[in-house]
C-alpha atoms as a PDB file:
ATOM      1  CA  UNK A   1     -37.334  25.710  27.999  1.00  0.00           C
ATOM      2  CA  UNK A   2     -36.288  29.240  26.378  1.00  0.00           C
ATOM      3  CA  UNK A   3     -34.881  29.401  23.140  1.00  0.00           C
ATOM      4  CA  UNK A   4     -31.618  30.809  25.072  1.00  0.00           C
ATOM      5  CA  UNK A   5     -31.281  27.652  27.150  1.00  0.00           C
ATOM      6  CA  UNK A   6     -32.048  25.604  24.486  1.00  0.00           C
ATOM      7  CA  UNK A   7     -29.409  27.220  22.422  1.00  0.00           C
ATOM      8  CA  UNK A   8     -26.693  27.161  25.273  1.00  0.00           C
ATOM      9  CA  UNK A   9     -27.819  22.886  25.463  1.00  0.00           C
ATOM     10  CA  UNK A  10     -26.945  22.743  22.124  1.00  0.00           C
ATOM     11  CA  UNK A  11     -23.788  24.830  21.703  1.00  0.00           C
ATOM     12  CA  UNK A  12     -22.454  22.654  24.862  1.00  0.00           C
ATOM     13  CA  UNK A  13     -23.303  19.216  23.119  1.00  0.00           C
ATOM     14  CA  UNK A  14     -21.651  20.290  20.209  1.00  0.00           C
ATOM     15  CA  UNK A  15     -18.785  21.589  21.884  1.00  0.00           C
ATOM     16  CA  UNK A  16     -18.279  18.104  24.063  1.00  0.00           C
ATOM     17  CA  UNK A  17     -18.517  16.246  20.822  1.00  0.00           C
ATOM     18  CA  UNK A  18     -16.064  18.319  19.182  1.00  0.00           C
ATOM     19  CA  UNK A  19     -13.902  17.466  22.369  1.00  0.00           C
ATOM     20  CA  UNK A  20     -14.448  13.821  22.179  1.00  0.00           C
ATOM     21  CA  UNK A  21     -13.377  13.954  18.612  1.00  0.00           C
ATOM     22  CA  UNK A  22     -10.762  15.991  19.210  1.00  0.00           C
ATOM     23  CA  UNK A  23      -9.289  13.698  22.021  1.00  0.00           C
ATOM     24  CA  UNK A  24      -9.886  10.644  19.869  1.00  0.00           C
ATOM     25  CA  UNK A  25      -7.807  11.898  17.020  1.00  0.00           C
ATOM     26  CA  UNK A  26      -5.278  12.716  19.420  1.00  0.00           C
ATOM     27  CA  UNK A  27      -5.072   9.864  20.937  1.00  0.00           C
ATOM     28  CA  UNK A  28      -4.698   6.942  17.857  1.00  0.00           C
ATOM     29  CA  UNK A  29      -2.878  10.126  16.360  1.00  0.00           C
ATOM     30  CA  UNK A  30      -0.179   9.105  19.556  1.00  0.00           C
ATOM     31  CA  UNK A  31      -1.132   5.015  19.785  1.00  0.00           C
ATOM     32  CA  UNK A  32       0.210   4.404  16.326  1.00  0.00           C
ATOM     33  CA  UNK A  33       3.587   6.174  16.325  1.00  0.00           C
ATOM     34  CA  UNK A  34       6.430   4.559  15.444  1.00  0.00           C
ATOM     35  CA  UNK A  35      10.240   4.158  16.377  1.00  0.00           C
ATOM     36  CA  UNK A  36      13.262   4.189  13.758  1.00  0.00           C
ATOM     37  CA  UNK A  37      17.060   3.847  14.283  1.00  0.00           C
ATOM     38  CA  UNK A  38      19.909   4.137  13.228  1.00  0.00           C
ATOM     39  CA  UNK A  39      23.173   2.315  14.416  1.00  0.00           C
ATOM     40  CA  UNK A  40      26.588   2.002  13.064  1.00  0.00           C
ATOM     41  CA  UNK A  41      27.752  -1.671  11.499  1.00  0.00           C
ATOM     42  CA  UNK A  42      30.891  -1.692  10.259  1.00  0.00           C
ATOM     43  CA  UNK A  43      30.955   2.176   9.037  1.00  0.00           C
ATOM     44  CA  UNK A  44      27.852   1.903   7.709  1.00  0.00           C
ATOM     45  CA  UNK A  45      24.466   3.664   9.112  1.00  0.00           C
ATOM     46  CA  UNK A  46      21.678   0.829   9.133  1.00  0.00           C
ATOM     47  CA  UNK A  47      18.032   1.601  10.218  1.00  0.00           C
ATOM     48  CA  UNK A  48      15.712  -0.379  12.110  1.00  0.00           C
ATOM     49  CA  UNK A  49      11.892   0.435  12.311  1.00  0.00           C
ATOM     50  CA  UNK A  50      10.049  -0.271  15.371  1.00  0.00           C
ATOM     51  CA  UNK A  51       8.041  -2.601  13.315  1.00  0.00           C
ATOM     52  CA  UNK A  52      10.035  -6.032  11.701  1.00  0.00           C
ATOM     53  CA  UNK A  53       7.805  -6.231   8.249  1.00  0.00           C
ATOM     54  CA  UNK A  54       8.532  -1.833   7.687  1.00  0.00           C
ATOM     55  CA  UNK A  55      11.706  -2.566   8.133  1.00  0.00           C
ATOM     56  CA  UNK A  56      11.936  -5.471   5.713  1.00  0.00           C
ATOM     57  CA  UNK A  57      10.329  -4.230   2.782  1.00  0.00           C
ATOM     58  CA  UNK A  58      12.242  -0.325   3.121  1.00  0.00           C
ATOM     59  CA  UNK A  59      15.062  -2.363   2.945  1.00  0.00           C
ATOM     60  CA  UNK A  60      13.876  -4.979  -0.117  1.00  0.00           C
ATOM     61  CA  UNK A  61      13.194  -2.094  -1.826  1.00  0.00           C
ATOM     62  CA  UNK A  62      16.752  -0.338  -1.487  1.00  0.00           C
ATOM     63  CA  UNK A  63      17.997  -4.247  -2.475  1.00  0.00           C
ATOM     64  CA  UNK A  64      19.410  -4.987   0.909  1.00  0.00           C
ATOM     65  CA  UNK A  65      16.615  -7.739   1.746  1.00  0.00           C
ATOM     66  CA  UNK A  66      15.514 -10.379  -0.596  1.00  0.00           C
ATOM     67  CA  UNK A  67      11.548 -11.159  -0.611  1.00  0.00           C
ATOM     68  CA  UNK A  68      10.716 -13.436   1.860  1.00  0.00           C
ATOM     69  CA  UNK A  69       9.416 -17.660   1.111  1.00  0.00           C
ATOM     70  CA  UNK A  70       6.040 -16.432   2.487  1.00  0.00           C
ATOM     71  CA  UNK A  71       5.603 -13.337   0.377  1.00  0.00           C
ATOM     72  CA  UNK A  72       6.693 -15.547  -2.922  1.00  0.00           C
ATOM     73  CA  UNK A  73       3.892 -18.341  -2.089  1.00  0.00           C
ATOM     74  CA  UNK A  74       1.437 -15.365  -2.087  1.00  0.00           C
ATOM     75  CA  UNK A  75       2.695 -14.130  -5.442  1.00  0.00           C
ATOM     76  CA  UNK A  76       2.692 -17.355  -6.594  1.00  0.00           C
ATOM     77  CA  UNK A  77      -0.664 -17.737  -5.638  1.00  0.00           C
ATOM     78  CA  UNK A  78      -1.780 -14.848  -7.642  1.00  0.00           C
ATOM     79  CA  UNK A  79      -0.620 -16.010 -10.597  1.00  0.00           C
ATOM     80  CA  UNK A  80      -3.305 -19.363  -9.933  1.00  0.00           C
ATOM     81  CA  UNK A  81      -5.908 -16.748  -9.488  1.00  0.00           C
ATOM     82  CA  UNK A  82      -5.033 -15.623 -13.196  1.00  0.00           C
ATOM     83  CA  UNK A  83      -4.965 -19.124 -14.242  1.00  0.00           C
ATOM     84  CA  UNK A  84      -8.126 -19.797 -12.962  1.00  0.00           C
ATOM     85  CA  UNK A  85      -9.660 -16.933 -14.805  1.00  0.00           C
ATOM     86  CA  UNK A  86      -8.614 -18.374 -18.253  1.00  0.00           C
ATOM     87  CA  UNK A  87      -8.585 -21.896 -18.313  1.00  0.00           C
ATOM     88  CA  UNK A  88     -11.360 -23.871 -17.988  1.00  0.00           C
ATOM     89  CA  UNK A  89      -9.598 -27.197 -18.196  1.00  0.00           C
ATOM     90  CA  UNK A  90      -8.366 -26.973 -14.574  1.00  0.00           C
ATOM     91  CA  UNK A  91     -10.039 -27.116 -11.510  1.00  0.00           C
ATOM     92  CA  UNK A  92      -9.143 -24.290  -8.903  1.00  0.00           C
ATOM     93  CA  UNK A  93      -7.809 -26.052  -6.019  1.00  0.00           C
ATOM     94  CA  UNK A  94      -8.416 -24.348  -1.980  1.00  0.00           C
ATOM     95  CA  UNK A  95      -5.290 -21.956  -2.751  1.00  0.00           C
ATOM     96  CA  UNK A  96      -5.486 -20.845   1.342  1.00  0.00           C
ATOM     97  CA  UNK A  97      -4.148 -24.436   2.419  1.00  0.00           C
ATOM     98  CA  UNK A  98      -1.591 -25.029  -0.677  1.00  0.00           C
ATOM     99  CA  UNK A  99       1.934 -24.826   0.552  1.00  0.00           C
ATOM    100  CA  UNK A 100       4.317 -23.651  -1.794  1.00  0.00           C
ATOM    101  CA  UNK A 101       5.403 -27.255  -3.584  1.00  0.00           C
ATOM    102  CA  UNK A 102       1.808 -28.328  -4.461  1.00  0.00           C
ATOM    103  CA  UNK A 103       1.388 -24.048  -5.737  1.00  0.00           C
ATOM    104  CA  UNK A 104       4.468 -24.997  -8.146  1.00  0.00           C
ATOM    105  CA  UNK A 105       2.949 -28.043  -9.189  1.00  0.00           C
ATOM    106  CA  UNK A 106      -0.212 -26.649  -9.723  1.00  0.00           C
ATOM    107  CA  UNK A 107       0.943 -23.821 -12.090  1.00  0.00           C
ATOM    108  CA  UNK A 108       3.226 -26.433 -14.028  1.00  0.00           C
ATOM    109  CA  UNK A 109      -0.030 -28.307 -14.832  1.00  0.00           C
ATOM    110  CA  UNK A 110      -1.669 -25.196 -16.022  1.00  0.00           C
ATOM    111  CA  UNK A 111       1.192 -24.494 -18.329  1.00  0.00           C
ATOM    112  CA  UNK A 112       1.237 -27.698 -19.776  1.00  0.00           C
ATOM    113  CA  UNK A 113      -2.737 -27.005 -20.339  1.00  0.00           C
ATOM    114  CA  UNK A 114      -2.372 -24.130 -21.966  1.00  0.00           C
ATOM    115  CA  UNK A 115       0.853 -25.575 -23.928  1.00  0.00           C
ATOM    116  CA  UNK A 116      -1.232 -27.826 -25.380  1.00  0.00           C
ATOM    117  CA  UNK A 117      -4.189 -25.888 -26.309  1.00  0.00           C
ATOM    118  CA  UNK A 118      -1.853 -23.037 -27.970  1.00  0.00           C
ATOM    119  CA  UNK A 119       0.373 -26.085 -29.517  1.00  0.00           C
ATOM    120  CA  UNK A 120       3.575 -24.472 -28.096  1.00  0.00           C
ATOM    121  CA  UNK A 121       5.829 -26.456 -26.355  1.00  0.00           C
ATOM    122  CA  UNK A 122       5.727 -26.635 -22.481  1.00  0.00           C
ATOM    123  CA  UNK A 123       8.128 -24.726 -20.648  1.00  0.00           C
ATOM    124  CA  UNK A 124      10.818 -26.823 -18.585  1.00  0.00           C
ATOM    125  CA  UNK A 125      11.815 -25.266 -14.968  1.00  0.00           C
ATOM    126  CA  UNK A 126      13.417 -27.630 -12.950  1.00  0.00           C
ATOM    127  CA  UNK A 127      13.053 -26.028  -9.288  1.00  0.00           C
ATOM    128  CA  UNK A 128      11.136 -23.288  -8.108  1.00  0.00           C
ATOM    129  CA  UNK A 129      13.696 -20.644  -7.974  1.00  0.00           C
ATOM    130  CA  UNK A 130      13.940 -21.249 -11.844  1.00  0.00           C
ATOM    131  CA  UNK A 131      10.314 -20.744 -12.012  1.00  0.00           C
ATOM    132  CA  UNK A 132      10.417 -17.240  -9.812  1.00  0.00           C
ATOM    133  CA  UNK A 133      13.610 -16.320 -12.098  1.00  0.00           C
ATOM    134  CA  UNK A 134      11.709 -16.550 -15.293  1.00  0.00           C
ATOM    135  CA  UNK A 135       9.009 -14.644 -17.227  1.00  0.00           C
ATOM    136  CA  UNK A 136       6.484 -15.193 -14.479  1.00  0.00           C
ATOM    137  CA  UNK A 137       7.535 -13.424 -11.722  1.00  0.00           C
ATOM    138  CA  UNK A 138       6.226 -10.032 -11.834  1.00  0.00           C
ATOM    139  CA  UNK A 139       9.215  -8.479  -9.800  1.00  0.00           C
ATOM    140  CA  UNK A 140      12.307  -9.670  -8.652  1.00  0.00           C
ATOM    141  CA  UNK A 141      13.187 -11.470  -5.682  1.00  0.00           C
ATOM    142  CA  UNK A 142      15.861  -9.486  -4.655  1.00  0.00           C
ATOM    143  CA  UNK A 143      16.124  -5.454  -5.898  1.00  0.00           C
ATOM    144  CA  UNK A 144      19.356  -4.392  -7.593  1.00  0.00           C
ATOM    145  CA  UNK A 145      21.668  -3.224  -4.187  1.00  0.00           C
ATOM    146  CA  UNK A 146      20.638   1.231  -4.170  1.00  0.00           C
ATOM    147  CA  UNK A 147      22.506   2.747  -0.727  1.00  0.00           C
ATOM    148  CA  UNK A 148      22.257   5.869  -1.879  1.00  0.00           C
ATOM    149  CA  UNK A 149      18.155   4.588  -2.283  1.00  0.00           C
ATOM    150  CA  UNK A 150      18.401   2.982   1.130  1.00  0.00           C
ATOM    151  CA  UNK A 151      19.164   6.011   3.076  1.00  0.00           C
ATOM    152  CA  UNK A 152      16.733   8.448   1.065  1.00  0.00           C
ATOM    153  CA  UNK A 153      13.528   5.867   2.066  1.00  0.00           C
ATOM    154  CA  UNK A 154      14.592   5.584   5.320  1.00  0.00           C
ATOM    155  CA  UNK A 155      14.801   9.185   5.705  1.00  0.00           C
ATOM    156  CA  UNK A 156      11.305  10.188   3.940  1.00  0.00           C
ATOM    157  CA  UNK A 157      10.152   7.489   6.442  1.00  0.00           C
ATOM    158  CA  UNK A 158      11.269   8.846   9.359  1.00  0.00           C
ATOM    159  CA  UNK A 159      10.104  12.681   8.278  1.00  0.00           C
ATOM    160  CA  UNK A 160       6.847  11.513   7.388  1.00  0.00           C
ATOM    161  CA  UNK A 161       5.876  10.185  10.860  1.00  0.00           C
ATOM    162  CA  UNK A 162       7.131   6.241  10.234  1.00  0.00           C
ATOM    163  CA  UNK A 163       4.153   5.181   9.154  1.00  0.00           C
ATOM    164  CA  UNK A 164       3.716   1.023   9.423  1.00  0.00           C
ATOM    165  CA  UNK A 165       4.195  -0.512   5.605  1.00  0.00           C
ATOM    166  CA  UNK A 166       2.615  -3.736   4.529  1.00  0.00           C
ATOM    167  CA  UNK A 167       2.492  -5.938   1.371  1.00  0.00           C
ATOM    168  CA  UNK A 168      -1.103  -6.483   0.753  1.00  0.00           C
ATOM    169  CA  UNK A 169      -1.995  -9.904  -0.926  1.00  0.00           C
ATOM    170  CA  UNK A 170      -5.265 -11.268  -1.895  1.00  0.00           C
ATOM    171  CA  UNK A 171      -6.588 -14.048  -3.942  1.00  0.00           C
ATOM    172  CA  UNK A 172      -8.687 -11.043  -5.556  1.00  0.00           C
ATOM    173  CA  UNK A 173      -5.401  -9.240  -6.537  1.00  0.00           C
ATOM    174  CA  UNK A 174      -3.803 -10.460  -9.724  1.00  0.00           C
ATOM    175  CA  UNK A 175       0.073  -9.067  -9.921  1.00  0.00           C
ATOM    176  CA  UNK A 176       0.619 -10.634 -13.196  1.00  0.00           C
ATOM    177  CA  UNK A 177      -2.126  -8.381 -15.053  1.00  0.00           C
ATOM    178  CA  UNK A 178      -0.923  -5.494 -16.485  1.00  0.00           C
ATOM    179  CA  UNK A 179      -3.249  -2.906 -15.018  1.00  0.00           C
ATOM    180  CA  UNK A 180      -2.170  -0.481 -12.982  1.00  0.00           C
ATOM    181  CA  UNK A 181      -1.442  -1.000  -9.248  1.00  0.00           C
ATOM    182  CA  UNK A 182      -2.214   1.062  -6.370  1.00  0.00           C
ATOM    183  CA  UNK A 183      -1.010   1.320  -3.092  1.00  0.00           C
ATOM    184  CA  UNK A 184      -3.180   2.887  -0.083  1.00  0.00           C
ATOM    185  CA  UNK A 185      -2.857   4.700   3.087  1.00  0.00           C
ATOM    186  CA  UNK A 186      -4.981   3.332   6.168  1.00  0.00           C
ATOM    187  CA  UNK A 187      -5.951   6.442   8.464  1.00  0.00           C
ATOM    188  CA  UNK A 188      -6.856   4.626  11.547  1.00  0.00           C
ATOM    189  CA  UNK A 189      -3.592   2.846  11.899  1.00  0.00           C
ATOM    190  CA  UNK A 190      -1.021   4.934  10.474  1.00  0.00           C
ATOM    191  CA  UNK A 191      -0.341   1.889   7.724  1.00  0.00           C
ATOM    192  CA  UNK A 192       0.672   1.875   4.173  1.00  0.00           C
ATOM    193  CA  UNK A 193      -0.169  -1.178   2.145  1.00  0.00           C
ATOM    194  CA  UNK A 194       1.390  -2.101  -1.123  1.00  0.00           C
ATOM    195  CA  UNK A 195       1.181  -4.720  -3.917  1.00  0.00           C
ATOM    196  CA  UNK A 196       4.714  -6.402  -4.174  1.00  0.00           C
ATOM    197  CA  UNK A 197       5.032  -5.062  -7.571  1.00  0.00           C
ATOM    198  CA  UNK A 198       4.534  -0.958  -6.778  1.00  0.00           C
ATOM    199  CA  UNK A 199       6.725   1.154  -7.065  1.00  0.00           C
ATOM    200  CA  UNK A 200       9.410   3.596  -5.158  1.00  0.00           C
ATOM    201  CA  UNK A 201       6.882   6.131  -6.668  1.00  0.00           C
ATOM    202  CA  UNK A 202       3.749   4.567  -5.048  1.00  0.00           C
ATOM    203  CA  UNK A 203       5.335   4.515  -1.637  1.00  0.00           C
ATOM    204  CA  UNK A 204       6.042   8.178  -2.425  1.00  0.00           C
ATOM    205  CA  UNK A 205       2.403   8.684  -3.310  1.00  0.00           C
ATOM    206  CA  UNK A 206       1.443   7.026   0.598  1.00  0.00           C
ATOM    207  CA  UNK A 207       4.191   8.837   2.485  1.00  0.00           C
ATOM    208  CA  UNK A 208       2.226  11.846   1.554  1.00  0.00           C
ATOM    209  CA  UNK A 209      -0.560  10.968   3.450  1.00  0.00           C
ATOM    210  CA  UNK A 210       1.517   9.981   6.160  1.00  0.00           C
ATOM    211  CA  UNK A 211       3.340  12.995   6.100  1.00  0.00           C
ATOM    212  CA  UNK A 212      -0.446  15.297   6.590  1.00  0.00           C
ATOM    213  CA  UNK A 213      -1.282  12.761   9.310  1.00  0.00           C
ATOM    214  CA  UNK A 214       1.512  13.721  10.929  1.00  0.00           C
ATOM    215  CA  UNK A 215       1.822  17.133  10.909  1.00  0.00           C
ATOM    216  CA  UNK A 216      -1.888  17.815  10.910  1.00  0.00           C
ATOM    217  CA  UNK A 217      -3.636  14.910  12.377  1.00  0.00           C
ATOM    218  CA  UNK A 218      -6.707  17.025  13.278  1.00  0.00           C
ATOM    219  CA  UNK A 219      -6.565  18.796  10.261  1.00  0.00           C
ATOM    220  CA  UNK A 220      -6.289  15.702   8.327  1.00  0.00           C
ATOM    221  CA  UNK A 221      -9.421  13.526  10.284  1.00  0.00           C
ATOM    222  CA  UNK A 222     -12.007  16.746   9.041  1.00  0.00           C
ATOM    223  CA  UNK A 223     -10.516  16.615   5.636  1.00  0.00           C
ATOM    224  CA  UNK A 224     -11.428  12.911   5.351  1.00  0.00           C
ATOM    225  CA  UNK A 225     -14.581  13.581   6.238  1.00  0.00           C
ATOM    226  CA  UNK A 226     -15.461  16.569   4.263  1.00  0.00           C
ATOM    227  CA  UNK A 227     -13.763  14.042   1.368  1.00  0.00           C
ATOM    228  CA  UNK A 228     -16.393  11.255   2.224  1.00  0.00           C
ATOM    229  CA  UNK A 229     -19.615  14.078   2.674  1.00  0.00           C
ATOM    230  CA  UNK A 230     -18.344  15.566  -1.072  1.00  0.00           C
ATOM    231  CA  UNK A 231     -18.287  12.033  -2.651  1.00  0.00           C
ATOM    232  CA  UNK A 232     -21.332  10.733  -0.706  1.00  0.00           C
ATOM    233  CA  UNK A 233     -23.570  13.463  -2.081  1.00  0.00           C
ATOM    234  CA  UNK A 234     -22.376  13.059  -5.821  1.00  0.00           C
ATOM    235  CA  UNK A 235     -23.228   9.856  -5.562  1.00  0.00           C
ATOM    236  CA  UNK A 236     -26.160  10.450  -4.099  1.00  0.00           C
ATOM    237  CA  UNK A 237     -27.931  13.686  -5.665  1.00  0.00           C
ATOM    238  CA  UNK A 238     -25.295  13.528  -9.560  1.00  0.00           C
ATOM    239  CA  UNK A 239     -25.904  10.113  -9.304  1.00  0.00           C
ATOM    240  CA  UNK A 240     -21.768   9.702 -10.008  1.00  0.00           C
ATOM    241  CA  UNK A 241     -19.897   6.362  -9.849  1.00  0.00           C
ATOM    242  CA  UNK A 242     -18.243   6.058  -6.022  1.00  0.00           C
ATOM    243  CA  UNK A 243     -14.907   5.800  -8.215  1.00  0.00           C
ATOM    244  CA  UNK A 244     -15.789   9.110 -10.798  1.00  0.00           C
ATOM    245  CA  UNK A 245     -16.694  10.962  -7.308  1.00  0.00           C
ATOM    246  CA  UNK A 246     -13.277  10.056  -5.364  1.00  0.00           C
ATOM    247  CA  UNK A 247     -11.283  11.094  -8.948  1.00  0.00           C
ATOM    248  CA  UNK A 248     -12.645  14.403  -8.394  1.00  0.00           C
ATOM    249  CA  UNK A 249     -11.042  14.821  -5.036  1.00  0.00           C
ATOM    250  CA  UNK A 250      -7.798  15.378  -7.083  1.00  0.00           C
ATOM    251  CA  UNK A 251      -8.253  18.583  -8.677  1.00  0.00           C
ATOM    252  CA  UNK A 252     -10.388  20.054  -5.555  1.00  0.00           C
ATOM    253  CA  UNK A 253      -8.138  22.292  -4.367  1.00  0.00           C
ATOM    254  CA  UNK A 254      -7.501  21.844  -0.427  1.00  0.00           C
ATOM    255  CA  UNK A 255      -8.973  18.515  -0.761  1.00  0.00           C
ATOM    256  CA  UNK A 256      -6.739  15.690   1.143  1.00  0.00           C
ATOM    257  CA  UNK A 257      -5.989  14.008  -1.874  1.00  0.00           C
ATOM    258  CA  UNK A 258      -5.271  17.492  -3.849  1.00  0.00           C
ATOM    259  CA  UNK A 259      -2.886  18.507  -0.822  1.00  0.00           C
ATOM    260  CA  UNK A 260      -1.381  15.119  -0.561  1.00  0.00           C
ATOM    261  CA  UNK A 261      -0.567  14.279  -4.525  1.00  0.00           C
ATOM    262  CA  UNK A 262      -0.382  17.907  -5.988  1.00  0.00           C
ATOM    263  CA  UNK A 263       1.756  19.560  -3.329  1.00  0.00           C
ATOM    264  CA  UNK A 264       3.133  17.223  -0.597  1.00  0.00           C
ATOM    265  CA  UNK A 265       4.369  14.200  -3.206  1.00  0.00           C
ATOM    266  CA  UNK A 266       6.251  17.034  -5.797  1.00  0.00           C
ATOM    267  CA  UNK A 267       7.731  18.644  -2.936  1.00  0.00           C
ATOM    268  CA  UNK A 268       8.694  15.302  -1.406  1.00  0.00           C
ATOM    269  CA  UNK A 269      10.327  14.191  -4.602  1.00  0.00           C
ATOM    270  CA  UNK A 270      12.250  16.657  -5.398  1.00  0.00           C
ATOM    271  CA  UNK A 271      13.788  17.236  -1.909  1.00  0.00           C
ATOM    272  CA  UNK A 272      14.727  13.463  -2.306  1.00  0.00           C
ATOM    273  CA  UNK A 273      15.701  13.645  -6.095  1.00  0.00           C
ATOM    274  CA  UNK A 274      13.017  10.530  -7.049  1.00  0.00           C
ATOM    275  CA  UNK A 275      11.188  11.863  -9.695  1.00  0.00           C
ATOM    276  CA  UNK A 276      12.563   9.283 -12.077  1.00  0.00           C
ATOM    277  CA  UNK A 277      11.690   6.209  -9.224  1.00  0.00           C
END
């Protein structure tokens, strides 16, 4: 075979993949769109998103939803991770099958423990809202009532492509600690997870990726892999840290993450008016 026809082979491969990855994109680009709207109750605009747990947690963060029994047995459960870490005077228990009496139980023991070992006196909660009311609940059950809030996220949700949004939980994630948290965009299925405790600001932060999904989604498949090639090789040839490689990505101008967090989020925020959030 001629150079020429092996050069025309070649150029046509790489055009078909190109077309295959092109089509792909466009296609989960299109299977994970979302719905939102808006109806009228009683005056008042109210949004609905295609998907029951978005909608839930837009609105718990505007204060118009209160967290739900499951989501407190999972932060309950994080604070037995903690408790686990420090105390050796207490067996960790299967935390997966506890339901949420035996969790309060469990963490009353542990208090008494450590009550005992500091020689402070044991603290005395009588139910388990008590318990979720007091110094140990990371965030509150219920978000002081924001309309003004409510109608901003839903809008930034619905310009940024209405993205699904998730609280992520994990017996690996500790809520009570006081290092930072960090939410995360999932590419492949248009989904924001959070920690319970994040912030209007991290959502923000996500919605920005969101947003260069949607308007780009071609645009924004290459730039995650040209991300992943850049961070793979400084690991590889600078011998860098995966995490000291992926910090870089901020500062590399036309980078996703420079795009997303230097110049979509700002522009975001102050079209809203949430730089203080």
């Amino acid at each position: 075979m001629s150079l020429l026809k092996k050069s025309i082979k070649a150029a046509k491969i790489a055009i078909a993949a190109a077309a295959i990855l092109v089509g792909a994109t466009i296609a989960n680009h299109y299977r994970t769109r979302n719905t939102v709207t808006a109806d009228f109750h009683n005056g008042q605009i109210e949004y609905t998103h295609s998907d029951p747990q978005t909608t839930h947690i837009l609105n718990y963060l505007a204060g118009k939803e209160v967290m739900s029994p499951q989501e407190r047995l999972d932060i309950l459960k994080s604070g037995m991770v903690n408790g686990c870490t420090h105390q050796t005077t207490i067996t960790c228990p299967d935390f997966t099958s506890m339901d949420e009496e035996n969790v309060f139980n469990w963490l009353m023991e542990m208090d008494a423990q450590d009550a005992l070992k500091r020689e402070r006196q044991v603290k005395k909660y009588n139910s388990l809202e008590e318990y979720l009311e007091g110094e140990y609940m990371p965030m509150p059950l219920q978000q002081p009532l924001n309309p003004t809030l409510y109608q901003t996220l839903w809008q930034l949700e619905t310009q940024c492509g209405a993205p699904y949004i998730q609280f992520k939980f994990g017996l690996g994630i500790n809520m009570f600690s006081n290092t930072p948290k960090y939410g995360h965009y999932q590419f492949p299925t248009n989904t924001i997870q959070l920690l319970p405790i994040d912030t209007v600001s991290t959502l923000i932060s996500e919605l920005a990726h969101a947003k260069q999904e949607n308007d780009t989604p071609i645009g924004f498949y290459l730039g995650g892999i040209e991300t992943s090639w850049r961070i793979a090789k400084k690991v590889a040839f600078d011998q860098m840290s995966v995490a000291d490689a992926y910090d870089e990505e901020y500062v590399i101008r036309g980078s996703v993450e420079y795009q997303a967090h230097i110049i979509i989020e700002p522009q975001l925020k102050r079209e809203y008016n949430l730089n203080q959030k």
